[in-house]
C-alpha atoms as a PDB file:
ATOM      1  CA  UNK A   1       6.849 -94.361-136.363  1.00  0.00           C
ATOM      2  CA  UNK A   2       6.049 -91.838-138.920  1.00  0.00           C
ATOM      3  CA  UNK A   3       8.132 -88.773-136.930  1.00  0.00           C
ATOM      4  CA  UNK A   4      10.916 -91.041-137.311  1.00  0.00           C
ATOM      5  CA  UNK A   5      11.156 -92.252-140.823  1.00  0.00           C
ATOM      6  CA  UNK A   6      10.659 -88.182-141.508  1.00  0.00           C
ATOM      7  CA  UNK A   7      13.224 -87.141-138.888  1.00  0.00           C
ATOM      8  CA  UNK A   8      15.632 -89.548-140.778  1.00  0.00           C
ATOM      9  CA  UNK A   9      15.509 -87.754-144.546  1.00  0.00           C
ATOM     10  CA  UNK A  10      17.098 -84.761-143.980  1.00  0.00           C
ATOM     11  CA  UNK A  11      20.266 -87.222-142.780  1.00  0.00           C
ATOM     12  CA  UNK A  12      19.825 -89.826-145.912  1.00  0.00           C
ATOM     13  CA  UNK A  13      19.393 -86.581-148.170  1.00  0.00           C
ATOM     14  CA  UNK A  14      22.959 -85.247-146.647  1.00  0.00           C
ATOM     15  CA  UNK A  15      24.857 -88.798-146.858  1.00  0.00           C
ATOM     16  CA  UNK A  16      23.531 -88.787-150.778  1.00  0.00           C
ATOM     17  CA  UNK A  17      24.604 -85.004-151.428  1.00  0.00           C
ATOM     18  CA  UNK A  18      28.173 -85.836-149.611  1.00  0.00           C
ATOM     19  CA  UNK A  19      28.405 -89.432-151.861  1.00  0.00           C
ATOM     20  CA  UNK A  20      27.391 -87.559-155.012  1.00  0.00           C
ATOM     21  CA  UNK A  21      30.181 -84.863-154.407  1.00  0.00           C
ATOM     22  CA  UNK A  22      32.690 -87.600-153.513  1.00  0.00           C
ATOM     23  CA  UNK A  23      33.889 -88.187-157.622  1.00  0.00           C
ATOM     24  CA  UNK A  24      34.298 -84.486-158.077  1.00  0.00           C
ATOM     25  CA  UNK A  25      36.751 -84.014-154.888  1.00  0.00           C
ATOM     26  CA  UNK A  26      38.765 -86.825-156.791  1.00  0.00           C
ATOM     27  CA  UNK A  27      38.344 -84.979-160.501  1.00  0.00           C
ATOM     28  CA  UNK A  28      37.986 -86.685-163.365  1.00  0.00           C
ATOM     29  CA  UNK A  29      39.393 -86.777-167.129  1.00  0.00           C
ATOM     30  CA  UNK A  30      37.196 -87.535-170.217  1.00  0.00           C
ATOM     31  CA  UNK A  31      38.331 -88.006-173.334  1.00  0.00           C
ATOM     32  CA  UNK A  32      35.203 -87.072-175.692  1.00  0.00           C
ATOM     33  CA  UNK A  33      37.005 -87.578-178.860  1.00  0.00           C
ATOM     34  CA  UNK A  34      38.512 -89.676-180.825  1.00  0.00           C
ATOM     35  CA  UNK A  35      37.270 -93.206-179.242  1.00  0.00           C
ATOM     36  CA  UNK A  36      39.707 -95.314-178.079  1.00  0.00           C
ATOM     37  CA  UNK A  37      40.826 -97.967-180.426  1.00  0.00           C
ATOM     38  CA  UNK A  38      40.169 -94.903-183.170  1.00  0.00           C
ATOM     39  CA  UNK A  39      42.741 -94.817-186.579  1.00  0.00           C
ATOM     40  CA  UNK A  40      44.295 -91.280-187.317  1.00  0.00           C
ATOM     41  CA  UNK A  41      46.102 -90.518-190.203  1.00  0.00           C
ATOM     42  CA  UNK A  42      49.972 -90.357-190.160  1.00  0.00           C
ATOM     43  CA  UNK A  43      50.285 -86.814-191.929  1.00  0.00           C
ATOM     44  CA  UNK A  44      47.147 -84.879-190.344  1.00  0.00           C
ATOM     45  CA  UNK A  45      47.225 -83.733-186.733  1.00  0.00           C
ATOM     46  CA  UNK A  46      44.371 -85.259-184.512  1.00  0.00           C
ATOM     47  CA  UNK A  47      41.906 -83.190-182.632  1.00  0.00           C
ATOM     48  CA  UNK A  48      41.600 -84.325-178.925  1.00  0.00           C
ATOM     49  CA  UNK A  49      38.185 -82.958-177.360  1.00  0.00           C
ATOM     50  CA  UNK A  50      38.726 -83.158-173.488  1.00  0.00           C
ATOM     51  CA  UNK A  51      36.705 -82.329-170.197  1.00  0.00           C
ATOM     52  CA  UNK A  52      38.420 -82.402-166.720  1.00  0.00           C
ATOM     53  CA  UNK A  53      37.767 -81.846-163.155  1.00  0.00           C
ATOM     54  CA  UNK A  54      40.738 -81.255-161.397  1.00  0.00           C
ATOM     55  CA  UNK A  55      39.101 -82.087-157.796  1.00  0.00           C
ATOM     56  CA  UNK A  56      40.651 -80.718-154.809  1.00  0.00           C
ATOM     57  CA  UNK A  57      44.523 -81.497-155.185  1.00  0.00           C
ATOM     58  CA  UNK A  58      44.544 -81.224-159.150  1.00  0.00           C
ATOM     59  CA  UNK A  59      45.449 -77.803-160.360  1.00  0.00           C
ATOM     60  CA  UNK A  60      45.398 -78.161-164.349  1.00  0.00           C
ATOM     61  CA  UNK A  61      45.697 -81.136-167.035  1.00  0.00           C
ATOM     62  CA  UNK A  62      48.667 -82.219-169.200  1.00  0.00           C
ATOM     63  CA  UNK A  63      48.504 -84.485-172.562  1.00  0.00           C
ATOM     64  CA  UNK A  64      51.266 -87.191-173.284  1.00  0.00           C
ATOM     65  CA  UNK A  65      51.501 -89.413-175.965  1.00  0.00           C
ATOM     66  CA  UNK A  66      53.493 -92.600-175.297  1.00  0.00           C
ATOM     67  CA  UNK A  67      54.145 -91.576-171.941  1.00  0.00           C
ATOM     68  CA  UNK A  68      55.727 -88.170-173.034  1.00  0.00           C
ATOM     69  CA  UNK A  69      54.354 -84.750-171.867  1.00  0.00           C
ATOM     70  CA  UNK A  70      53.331 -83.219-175.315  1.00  0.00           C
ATOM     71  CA  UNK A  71      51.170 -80.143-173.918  1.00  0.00           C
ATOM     72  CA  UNK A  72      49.306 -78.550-170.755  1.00  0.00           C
ATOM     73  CA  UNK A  73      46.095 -77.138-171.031  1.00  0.00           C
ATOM     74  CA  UNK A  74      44.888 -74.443-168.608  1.00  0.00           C
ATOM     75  CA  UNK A  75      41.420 -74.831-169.536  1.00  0.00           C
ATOM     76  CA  UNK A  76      39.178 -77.837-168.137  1.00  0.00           C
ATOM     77  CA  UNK A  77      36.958 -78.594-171.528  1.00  0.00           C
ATOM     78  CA  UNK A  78      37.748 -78.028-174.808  1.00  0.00           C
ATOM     79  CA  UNK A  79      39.920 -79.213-177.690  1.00  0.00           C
ATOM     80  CA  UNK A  80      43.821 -79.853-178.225  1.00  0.00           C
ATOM     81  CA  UNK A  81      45.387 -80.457-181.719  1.00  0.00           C
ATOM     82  CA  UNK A  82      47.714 -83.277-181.418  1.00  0.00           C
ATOM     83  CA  UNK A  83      50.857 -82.774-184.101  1.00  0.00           C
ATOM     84  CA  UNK A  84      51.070 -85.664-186.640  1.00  0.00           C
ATOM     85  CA  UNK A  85      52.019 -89.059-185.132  1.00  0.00           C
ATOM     86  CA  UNK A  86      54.504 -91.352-186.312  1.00  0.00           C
ATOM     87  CA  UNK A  87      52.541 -94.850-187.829  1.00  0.00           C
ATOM     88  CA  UNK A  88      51.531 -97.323-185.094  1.00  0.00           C
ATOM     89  CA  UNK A  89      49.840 -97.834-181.762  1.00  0.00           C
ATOM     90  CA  UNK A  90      49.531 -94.685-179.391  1.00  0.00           C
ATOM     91  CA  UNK A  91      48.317 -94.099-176.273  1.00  0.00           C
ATOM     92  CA  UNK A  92      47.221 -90.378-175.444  1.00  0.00           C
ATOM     93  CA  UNK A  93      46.582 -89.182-172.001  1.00  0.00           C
ATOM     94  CA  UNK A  94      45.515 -86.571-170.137  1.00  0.00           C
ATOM     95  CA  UNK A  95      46.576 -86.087-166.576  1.00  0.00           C
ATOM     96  CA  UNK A  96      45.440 -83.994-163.586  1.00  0.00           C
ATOM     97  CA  UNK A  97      48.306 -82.445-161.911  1.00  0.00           C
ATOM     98  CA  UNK A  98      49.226 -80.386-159.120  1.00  0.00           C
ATOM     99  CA  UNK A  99      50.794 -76.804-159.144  1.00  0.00           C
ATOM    100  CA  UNK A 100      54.195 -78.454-159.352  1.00  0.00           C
ATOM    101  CA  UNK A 101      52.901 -79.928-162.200  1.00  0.00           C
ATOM    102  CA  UNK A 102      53.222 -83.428-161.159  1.00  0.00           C
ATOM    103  CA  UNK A 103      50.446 -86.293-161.947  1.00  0.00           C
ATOM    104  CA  UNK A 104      48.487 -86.989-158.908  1.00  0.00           C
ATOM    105  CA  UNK A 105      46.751 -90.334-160.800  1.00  0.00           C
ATOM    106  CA  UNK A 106      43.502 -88.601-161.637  1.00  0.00           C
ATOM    107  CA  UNK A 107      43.495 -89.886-165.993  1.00  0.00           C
ATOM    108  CA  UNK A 108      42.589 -91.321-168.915  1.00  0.00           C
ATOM    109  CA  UNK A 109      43.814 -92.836-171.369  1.00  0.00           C
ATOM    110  CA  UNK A 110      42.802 -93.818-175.082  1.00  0.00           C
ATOM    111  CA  UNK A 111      44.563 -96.305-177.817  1.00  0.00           C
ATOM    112  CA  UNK A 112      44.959 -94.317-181.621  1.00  0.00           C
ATOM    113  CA  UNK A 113      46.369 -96.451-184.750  1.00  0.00           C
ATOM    114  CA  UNK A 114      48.119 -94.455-186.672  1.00  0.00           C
ATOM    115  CA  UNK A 115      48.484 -95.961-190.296  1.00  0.00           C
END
């Protein structure tokens, strides 16, 4: 009984590794800063802090506000300056694309009131 329940690790260790690994494959966005549901001010720029994984069929990330491509960042963590938005409810993305530069519906998304 023992042999067996040690023979059968090394195969539960391998189906955790592969499980663990599975997210990263798909990539991920995260949007560090500003919260969503944050307030910006209508005449400064916002500062967007971003990490990304672009997984397997991502290439690079894009940002849009209100559905509009606004910039594309080459790097996979840092910060992007937003230029001042016009007052009311935005949403700002970031997208994973491909080499062609299209979406491939790896994102996230965040709210900003702009007053």
């Amino acid at each position: 009984m023992m042999r067996w329940v040690w023979g059968a690790c090394p195969c539960v260790l391998a189906i955790s590794v592969a499980l663990a690994a599975a997210p990263a494959a798909e990539g991920y966005v995260k949007i560090v800063a500003p919260a969503d549901g944050a307030k910006a001010q209508r005449m400064k720029p916002a500062t967007l802090v971003y990490e990304a994984n672009p997984g397997a069929r991502g290439e690079h990330v894009h940002v849009y506000v209100d559905g509009r491509e606004v910039g594309i960042l080459r790097r996979l963590k840092g910060s992007y300056t937003l230029k001042p938005l016009s007052p009311g409810q935005r949403t700002v993305c970031i997208k994973v694309v491909n080499r062609a530069h299209v979406p491939i519906g790896v994102e996230q998304c965040i709210k900003l009131t702009v007053e």
